[in-house]
Every structure is written in structure tokens, then in C-alpha cells.
N, C-alpha and C. Protein backbone atom coordinates (compact mmCIF):
# COMPACT_ATOMS: atom_id res chain seq x y z
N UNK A 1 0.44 -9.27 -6.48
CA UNK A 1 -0.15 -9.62 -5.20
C UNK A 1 0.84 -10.39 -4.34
N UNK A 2 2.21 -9.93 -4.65
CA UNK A 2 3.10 -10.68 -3.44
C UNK A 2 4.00 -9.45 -2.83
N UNK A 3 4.08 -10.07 -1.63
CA UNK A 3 5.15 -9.17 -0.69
C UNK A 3 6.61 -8.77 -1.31
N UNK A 4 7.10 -7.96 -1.29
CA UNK A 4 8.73 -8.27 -1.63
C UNK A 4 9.64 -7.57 -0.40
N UNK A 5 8.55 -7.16 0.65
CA UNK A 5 9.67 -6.84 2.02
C UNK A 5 8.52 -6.66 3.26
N UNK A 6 9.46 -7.21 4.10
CA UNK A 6 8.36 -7.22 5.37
C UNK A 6 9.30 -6.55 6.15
N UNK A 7 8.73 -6.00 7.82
CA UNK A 7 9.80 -5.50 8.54
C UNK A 7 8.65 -5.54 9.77
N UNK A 8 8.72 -6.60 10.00
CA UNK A 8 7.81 -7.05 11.36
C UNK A 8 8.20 -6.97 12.62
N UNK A 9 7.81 -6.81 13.46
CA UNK A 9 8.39 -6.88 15.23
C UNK A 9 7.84 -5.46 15.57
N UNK A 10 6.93 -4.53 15.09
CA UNK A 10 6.15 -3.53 15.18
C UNK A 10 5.05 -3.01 16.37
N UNK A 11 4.77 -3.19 17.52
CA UNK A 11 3.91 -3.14 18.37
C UNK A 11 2.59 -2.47 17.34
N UNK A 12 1.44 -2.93 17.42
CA UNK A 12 -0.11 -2.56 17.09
C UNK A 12 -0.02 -0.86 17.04
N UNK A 13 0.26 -0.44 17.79
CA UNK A 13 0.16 1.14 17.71
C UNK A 13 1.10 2.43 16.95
N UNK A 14 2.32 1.30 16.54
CA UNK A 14 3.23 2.08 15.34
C UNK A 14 2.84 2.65 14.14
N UNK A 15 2.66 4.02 14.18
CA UNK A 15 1.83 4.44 12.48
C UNK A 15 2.95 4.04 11.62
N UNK A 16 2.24 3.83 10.37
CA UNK A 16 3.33 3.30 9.08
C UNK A 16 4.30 4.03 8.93
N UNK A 17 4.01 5.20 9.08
CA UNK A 17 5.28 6.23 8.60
C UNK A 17 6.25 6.03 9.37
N UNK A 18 6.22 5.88 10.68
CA UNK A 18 7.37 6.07 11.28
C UNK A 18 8.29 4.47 11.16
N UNK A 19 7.28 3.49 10.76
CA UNK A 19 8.12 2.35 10.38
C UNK A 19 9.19 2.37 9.09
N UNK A 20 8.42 3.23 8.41
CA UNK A 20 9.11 3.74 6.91
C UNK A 20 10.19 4.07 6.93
N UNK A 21 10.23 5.02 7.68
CA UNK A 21 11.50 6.00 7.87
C UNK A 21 12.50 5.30 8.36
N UNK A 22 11.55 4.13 9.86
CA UNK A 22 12.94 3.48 10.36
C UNK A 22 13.48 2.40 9.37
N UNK A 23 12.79 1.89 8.65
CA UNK A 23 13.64 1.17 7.42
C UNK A 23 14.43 1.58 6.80
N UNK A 24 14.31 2.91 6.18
CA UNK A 24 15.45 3.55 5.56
C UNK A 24 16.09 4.50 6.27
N UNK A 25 16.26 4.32 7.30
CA UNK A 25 17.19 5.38 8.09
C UNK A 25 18.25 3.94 8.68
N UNK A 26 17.80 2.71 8.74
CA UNK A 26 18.57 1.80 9.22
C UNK A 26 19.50 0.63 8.17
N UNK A 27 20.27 1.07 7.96
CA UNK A 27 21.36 -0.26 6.90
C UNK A 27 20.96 -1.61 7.56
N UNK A 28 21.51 -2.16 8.44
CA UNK A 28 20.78 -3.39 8.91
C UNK A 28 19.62 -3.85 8.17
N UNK A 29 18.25 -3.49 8.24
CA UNK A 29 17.27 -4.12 7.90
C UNK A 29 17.07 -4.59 6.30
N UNK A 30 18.14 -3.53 5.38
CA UNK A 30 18.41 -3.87 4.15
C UNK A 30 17.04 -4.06 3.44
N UNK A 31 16.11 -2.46 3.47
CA UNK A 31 15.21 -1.86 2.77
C UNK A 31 15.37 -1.92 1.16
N UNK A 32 14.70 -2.96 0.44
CA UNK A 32 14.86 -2.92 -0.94
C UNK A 32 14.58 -0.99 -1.83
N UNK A 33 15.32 -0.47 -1.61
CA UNK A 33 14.82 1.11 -2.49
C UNK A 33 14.98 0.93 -3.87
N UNK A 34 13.99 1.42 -4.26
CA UNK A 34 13.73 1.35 -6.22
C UNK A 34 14.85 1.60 -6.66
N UNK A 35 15.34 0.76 -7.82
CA UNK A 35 16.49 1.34 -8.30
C UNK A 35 16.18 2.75 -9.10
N UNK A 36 17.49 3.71 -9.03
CA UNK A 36 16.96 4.71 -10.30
C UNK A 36 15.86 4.65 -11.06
N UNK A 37 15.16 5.56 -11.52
CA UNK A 37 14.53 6.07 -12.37
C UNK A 37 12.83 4.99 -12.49
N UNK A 38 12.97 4.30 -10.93
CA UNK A 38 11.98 3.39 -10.48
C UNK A 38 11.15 4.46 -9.37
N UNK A 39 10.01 3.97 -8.68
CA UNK A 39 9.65 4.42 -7.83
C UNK A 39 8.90 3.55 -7.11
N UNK A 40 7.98 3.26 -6.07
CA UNK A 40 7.34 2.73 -5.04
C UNK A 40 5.70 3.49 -4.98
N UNK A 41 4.69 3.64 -5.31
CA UNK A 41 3.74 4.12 -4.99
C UNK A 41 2.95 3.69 -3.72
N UNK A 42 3.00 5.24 -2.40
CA UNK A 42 2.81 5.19 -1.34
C UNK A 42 1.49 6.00 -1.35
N UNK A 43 0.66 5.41 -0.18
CA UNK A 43 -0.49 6.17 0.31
C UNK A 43 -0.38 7.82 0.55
N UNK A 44 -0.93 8.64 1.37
CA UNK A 44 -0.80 9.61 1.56
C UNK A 44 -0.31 9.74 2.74
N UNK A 45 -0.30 9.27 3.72
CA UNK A 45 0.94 9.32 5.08
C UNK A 45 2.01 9.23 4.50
N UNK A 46 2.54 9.04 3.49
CA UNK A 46 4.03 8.54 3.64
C UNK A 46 4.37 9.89 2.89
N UNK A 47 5.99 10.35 2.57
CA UNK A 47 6.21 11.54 2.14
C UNK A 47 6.43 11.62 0.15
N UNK A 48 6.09 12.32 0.02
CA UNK A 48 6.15 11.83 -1.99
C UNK A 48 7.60 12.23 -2.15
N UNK A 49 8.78 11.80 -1.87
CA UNK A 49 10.24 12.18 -2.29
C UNK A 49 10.91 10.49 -3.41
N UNK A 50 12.22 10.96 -4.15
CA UNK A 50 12.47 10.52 -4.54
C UNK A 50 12.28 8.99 -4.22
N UNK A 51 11.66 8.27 -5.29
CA UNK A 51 11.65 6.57 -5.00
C UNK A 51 10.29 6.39 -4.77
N UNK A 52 9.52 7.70 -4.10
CA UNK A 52 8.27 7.10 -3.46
C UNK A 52 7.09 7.96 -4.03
N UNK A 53 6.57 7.48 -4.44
CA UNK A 53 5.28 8.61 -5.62
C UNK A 53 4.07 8.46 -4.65
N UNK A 54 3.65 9.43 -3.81
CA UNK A 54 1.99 9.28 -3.33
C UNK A 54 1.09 10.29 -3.95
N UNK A 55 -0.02 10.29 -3.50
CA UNK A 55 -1.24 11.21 -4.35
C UNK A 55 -0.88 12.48 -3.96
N UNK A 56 -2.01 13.35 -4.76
CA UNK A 56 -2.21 14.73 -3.87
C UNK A 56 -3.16 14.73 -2.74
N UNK A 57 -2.70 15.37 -1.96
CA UNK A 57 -3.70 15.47 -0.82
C UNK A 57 -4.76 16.03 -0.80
N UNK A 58 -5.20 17.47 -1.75
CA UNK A 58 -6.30 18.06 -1.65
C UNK A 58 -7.01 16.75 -3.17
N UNK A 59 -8.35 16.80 -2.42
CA UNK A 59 -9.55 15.92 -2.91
C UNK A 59 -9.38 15.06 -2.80
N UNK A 60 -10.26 14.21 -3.63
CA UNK A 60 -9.98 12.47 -3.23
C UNK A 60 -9.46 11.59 -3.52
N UNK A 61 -9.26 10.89 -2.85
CA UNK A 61 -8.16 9.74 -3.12
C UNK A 61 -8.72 8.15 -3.27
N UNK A 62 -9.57 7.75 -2.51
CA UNK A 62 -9.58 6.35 -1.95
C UNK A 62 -10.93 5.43 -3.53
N UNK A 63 -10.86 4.39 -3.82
CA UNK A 63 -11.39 3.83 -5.02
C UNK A 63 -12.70 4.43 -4.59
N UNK A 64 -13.17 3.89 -3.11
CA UNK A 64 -14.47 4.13 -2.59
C UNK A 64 -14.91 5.35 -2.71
N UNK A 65 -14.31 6.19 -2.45
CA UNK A 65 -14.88 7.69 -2.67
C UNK A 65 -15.19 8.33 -3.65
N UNK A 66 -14.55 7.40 -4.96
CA UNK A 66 -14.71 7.47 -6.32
C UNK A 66 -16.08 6.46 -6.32
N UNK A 67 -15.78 5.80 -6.05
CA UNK A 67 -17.56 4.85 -6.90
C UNK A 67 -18.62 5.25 -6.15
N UNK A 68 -18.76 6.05 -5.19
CA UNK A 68 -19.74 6.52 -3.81
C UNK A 68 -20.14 8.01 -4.57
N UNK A 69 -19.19 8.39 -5.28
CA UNK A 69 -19.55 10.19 -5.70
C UNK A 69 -19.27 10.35 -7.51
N UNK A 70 -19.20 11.24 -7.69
CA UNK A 70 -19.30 11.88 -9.03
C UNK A 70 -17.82 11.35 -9.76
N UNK A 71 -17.73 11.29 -11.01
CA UNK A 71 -16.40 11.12 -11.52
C UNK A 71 -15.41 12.17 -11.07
N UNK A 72 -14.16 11.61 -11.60
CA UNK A 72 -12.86 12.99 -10.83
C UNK A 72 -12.91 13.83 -11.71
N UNK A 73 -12.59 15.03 -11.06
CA UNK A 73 -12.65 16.22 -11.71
C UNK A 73 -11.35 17.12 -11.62
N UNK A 74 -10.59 17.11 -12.93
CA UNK A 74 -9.56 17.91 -13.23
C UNK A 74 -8.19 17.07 -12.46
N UNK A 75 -7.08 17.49 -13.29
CA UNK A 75 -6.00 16.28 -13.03
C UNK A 75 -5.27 15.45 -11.62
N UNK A 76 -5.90 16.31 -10.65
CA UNK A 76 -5.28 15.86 -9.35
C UNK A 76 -6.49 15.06 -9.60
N UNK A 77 -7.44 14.70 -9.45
CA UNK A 77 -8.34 13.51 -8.87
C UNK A 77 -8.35 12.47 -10.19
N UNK A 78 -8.11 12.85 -11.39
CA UNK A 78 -7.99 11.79 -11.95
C UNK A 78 -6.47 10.70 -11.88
N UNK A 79 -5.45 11.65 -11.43
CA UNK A 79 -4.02 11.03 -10.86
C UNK A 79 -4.51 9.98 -9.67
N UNK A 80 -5.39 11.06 -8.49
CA UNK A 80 -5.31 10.04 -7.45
C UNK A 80 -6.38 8.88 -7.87
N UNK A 81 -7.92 8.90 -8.39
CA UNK A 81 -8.13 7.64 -9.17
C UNK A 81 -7.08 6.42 -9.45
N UNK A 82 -6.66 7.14 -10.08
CA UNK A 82 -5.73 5.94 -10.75
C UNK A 82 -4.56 5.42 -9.81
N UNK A 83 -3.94 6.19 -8.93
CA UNK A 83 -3.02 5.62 -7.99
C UNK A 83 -3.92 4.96 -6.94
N UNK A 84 -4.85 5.30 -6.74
CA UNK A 84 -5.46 4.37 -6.22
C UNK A 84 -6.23 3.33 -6.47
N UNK A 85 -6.08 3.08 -8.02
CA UNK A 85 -6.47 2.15 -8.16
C UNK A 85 -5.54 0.98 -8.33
N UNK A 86 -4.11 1.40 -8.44
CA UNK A 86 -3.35 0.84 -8.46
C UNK A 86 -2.72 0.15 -6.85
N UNK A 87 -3.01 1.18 -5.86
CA UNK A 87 -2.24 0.97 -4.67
C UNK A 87 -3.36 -0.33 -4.09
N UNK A 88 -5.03 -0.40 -4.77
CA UNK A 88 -5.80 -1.03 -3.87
C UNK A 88 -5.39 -2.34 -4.20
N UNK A 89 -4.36 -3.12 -4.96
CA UNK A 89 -3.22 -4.21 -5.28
C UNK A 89 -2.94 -4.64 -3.96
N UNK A 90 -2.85 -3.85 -3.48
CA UNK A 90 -1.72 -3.80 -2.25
C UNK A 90 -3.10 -4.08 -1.44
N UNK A 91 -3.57 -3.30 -1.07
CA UNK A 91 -4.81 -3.73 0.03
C UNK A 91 -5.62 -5.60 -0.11
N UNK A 92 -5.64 -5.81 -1.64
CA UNK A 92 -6.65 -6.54 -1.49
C UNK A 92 -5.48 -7.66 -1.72
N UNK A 93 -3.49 -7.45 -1.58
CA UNK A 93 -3.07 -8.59 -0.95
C UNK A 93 -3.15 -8.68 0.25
N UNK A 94 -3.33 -7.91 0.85
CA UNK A 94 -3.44 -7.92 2.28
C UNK A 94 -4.61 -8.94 2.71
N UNK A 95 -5.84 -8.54 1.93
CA UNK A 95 -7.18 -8.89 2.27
C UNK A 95 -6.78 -10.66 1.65
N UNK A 96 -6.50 -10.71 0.68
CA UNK A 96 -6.27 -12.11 0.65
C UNK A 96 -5.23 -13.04 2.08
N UNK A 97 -3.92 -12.29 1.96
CA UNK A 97 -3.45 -13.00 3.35
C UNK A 97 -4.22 -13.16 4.04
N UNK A 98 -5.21 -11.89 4.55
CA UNK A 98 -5.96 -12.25 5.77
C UNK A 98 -7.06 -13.46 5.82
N UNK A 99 -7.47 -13.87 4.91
CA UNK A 99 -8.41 -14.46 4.41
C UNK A 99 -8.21 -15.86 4.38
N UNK A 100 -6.80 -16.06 4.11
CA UNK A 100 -6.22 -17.32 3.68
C UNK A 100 -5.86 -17.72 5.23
N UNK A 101 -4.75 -16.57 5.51
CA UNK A 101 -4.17 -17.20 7.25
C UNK A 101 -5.12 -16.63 8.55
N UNK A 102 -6.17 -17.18 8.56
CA UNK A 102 -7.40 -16.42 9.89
C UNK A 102 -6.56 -16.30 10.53
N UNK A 103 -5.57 -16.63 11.37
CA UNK A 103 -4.48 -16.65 12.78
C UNK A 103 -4.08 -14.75 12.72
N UNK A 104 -4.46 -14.46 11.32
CA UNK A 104 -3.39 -13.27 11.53
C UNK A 104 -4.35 -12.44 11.72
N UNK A 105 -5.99 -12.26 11.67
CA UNK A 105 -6.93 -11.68 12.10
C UNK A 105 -7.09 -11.76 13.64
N UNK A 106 -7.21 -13.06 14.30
CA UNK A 106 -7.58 -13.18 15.73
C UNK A 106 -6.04 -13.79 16.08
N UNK A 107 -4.98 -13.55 16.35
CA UNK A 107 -3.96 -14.15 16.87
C UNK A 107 -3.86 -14.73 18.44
N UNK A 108 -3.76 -15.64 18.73
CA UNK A 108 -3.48 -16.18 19.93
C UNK A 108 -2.43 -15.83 20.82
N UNK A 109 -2.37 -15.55 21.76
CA UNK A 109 -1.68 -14.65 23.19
C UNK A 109 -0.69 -15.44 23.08
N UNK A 110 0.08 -15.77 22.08
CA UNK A 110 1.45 -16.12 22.19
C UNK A 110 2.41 -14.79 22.53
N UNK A 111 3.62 -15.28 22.77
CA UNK A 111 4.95 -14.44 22.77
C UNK A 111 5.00 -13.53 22.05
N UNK A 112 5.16 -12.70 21.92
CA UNK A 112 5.30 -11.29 20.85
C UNK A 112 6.05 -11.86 20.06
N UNK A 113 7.31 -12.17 19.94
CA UNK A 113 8.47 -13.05 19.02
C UNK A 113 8.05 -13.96 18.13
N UNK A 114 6.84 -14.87 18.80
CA UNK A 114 6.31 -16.27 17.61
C UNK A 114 5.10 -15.47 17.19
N UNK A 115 4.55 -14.75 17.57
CA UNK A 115 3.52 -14.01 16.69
C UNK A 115 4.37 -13.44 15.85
N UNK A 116 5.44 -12.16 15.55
CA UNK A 116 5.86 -11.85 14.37
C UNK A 116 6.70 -12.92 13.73
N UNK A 117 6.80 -14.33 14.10
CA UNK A 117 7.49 -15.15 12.96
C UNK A 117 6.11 -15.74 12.50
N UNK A 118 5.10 -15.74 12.81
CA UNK A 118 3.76 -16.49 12.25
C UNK A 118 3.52 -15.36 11.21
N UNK A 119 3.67 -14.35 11.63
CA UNK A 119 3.74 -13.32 10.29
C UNK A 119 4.54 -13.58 8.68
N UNK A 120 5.52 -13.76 9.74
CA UNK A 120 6.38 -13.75 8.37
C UNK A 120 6.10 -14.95 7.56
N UNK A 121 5.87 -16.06 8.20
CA UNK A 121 5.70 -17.26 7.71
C UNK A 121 4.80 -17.55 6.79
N UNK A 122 3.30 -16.49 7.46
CA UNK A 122 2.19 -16.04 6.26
C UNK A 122 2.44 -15.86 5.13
N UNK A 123 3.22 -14.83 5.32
CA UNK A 123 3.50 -13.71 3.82
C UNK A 123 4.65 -14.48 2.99
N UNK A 124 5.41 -15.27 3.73
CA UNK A 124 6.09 -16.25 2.89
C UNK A 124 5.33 -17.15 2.38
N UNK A 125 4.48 -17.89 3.24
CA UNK A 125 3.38 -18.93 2.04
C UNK A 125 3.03 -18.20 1.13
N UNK A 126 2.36 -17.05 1.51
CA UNK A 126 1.44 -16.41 0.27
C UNK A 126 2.12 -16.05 -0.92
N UNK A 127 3.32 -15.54 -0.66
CA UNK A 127 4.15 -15.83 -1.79
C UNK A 127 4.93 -16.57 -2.73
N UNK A 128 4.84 -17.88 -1.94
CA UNK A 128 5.13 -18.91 -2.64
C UNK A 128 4.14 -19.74 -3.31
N UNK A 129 2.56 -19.60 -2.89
CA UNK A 129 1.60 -20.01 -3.22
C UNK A 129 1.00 -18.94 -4.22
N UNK A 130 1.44 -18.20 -4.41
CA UNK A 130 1.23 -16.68 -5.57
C UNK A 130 2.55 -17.24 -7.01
N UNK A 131 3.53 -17.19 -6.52
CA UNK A 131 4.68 -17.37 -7.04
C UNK A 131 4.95 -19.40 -7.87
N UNK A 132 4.12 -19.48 -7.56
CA UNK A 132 4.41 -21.23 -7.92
C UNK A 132 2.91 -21.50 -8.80
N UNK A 133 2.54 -21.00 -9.04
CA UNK A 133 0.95 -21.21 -9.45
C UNK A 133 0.13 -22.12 -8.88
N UNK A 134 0.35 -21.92 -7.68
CA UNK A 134 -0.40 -23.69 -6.67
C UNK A 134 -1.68 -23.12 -6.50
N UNK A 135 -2.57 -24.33 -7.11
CA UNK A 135 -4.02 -23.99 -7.41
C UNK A 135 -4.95 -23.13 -5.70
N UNK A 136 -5.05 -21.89 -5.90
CA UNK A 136 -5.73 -21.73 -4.76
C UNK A 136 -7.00 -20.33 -4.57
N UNK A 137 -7.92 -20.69 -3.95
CA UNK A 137 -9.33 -20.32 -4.42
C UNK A 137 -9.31 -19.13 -4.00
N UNK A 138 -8.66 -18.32 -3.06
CA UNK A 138 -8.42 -16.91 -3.02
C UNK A 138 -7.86 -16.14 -3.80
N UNK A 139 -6.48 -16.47 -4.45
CA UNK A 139 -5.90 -15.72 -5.49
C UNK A 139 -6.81 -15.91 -6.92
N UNK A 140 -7.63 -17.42 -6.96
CA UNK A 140 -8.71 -17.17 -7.67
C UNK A 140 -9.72 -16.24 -7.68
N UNK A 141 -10.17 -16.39 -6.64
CA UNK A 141 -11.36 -15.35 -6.39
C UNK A 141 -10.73 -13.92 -6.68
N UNK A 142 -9.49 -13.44 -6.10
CA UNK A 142 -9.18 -12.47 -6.14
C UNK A 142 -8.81 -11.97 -7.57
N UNK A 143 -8.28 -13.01 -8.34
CA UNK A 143 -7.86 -12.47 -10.01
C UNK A 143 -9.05 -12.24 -10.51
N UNK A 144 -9.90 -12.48 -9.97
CA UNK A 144 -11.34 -12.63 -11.28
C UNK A 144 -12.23 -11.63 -10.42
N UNK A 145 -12.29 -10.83 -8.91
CA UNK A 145 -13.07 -10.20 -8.51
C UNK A 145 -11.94 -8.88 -7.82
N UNK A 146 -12.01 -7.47 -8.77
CA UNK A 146 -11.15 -6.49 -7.98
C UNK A 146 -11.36 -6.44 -7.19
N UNK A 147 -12.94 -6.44 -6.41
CA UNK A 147 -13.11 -6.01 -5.04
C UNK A 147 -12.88 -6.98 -3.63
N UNK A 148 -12.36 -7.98 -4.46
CA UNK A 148 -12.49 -9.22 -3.21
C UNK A 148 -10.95 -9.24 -2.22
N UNK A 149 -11.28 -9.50 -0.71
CA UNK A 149 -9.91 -9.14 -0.20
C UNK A 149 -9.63 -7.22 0.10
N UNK A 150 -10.56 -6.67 -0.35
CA UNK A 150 -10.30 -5.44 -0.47
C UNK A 150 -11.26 -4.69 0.65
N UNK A 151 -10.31 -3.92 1.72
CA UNK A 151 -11.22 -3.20 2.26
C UNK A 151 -10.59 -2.05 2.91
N UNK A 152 -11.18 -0.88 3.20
CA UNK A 152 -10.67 0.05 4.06
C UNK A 152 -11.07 0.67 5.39
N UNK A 153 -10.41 1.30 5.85
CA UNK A 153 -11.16 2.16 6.92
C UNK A 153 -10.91 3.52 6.98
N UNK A 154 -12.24 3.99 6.63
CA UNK A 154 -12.35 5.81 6.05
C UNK A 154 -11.65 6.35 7.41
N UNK A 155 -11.70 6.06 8.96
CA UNK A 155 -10.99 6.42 9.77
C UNK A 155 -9.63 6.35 9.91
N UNK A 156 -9.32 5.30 9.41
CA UNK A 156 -7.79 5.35 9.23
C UNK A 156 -7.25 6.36 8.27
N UNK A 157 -8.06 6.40 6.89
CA UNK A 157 -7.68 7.07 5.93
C UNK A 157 -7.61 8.59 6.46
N UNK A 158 -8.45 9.14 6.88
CA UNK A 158 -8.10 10.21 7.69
C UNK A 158 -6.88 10.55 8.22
N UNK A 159 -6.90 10.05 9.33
CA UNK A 159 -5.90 9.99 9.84
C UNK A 159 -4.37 9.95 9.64
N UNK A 160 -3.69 9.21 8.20
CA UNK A 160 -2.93 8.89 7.71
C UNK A 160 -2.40 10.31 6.71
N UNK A 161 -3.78 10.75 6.06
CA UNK A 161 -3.60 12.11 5.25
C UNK A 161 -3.06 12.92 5.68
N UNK A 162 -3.54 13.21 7.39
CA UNK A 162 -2.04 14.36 7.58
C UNK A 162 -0.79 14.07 8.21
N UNK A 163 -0.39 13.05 8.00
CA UNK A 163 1.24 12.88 8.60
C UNK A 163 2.09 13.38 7.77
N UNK A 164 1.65 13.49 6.51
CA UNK A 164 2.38 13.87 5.80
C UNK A 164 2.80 15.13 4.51
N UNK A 165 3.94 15.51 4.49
CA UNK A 165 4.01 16.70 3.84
C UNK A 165 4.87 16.92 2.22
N UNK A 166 4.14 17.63 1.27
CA UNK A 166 4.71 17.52 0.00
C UNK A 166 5.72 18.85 0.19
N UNK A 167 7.08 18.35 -0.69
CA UNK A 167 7.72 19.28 -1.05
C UNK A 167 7.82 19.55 -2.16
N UNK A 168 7.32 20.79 -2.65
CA UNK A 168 6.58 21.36 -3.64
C UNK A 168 7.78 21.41 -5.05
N UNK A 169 8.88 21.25 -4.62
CA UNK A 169 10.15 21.74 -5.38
C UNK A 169 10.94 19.91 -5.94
N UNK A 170 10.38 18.69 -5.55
CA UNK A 170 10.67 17.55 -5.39
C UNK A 170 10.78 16.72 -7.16
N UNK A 171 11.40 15.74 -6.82
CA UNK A 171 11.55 15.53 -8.00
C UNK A 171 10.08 14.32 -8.26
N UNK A 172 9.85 14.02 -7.32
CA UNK A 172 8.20 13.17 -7.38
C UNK A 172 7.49 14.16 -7.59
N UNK A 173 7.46 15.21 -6.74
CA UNK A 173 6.18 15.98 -7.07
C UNK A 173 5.72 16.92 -8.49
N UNK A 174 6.84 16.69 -9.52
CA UNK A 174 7.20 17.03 -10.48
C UNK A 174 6.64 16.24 -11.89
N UNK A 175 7.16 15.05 -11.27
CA UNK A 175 7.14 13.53 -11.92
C UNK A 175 5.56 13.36 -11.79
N UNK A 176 4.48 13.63 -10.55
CA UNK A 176 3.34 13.62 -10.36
C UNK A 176 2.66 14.46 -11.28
N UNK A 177 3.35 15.44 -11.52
CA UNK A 177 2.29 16.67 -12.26
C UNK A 177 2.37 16.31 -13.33
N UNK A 178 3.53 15.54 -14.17
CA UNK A 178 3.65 15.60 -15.37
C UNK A 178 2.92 14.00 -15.85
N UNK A 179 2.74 12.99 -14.64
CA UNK A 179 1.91 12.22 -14.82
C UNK A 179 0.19 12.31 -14.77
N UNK A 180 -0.17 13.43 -14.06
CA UNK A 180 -1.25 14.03 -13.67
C UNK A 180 -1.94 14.03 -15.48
N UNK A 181 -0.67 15.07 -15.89
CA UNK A 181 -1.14 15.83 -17.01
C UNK A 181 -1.36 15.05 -18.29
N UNK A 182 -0.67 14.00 -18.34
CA UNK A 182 -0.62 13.07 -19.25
C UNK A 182 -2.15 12.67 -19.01
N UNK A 183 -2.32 12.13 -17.86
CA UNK A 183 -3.78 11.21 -17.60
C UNK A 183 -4.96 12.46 -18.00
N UNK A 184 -4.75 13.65 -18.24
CA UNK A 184 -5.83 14.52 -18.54
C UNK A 184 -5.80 14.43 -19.89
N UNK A 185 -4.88 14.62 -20.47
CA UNK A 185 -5.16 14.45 -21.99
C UNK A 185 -4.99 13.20 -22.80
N UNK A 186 -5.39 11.84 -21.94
CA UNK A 186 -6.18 10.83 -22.46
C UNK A 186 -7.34 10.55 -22.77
């Protein structure tokens, strides 16, 4: 539940992907990439290539759509289950930052510039207050409740599903099937 890279100064209307790309298309910003034989598990906007493992796109993906409907059925939905149960880590740090720093929910009409350093400044407490064991009732709440801090928006999720495209011949998408297949014959 801690950050290990931010890349803030983003206007509200930038989809993730294209922030993605500009991280690793830019040396400057000095994008941590998995070392070898590591990877990054990304939503479904982002592209499943080397370093970056996302779901399959056909069926479902999101925890909610799993506890709302029937168990998964056959190895793509039990893969995305599980990557998503792993990626909702990531959401419900989010949901804790938000929770902890209100400023970053309703932000005040400051400067564009001191709003993304109030950002960063967040995600630096939260990680030092994650990282130091300093007694605190959100990362409490949150270790002891999966769902707490955790939320989505089925509209966004939409939306995000088609930005992006699998290449069928990839060494993730390979790495996916053969993780797929494993999780079926558990």
C-alpha cells in the first residue's frame, strides 16, 4: 500500500495511458521499469507488453463484477479474478490517501504548481507513515478490512477497456496464458 513513483503535473482530463507512455518514452522523468524477468500489473487501458501484465479483455474483470454475479468461468476470468484482486491494492491505496489527505478530494483553487506539490507531499506522508509503522487508523482499518478505501467507477472502467490493444504474439500475453492455466488447475 505505498507509492513507489508518482509523475504529477497532469491536467484532470489526461487518460492514464497516455501518461504511461509519456513516462517511458521520456529519460528525464526516470520511470522505475521492472527489472528483468519482473513485471508491473496494469488495468486494462494500459497495453500487456513486456514489464506490464494486464487482464484479458473479453469478460470480466473488476472484484465487483465478481461478487455481484456468478463465479468465473474458465481460465480468462479466473486470471482476471485474481489480477484483480490483486490490482484492487492499488485502488484501496488510493482510497486510503484519499481518506487520510481530504485536500486531495476537494482541493482549493490554488496555483496548478502548489496543488501538484500538495500531491506529492501526500503520497510522500503516506509512505512514510506506511513505511515507519506510525500508528494510524486508516492503514488500520485498511489491513483488517479489504474493502475499505476501495472504490470504483463502472464508467470509468468502461471506458479505459478500450484504449487498449493485446498483441497476441507478446511475451506477457504468453506469460498470461500460462499463468491463466496454472490458476485452472488449482
Amino acid at each position: 500500500m505505498e507509492f513507489t513513483y508518482v509523475y504529477a503535473g497532469w491536467g484532470g482530463q489526461a487518460h492514464d495511458t497516455r501518461i504511461f507512455y509519456e513516462a517511458l518514452r521520456r529519460f528525464d522523468v526516470r520511470f522505475p521499469h521492472p527489472p528483468p524477468g519482473k513485471y508491473y500489473l496494469v488495468d486494462a487501458g494500459y497495453p500487456n507488453q513486456t514489464g506490464y501484465l494486464g487482464p484479458y479483455k473479453e469478460g470480466r474483470y473488476h472484484l465487483l463484477e465478481f461478487r455481484q454475479g456468478p463465479a468465473p468461468s474458465g481460465y480468462r476470468e479466473i486470471f482476471n479474478r485474481h489480477h484483480s484482486s490483486l490490482r484492487s491494492e492499488i485502488e484501496r491505496a488510493f482510497g486510503v490517501l484519499k481518506k487520510k489527505w481530504k485536500i486531495l478530494k476537494h482541493m482549493p483553487s490554488y496555483p496548478f504548481e502548489k496543488q501538484v506539490k500538495i500531491v506529492i507531499a501526500a503520497m510522500t506522508l503516506h509512505n512514510y507513515i506506511r513505511k515507519n509503522a506510525v500508528s494510524d487508523k486508516h492503514f488500520a482499518r485498511a489491513d483488517l478490512d479489504p474493502n475499505y478505501g476501495y472504490s470504483i467507477d463502472l464508467d470509468y472502467v468502461n471506458d479505459e477497456t478500450s484504449a487498449s490493444n493485446d498483441n497476441l504474439f507478446s511475451d506477457m500475453t504468453r506469460l498470461r496464458d500460462q499463468i491463466a492455466m496454472s490458476l485452472l488447475n488449482t
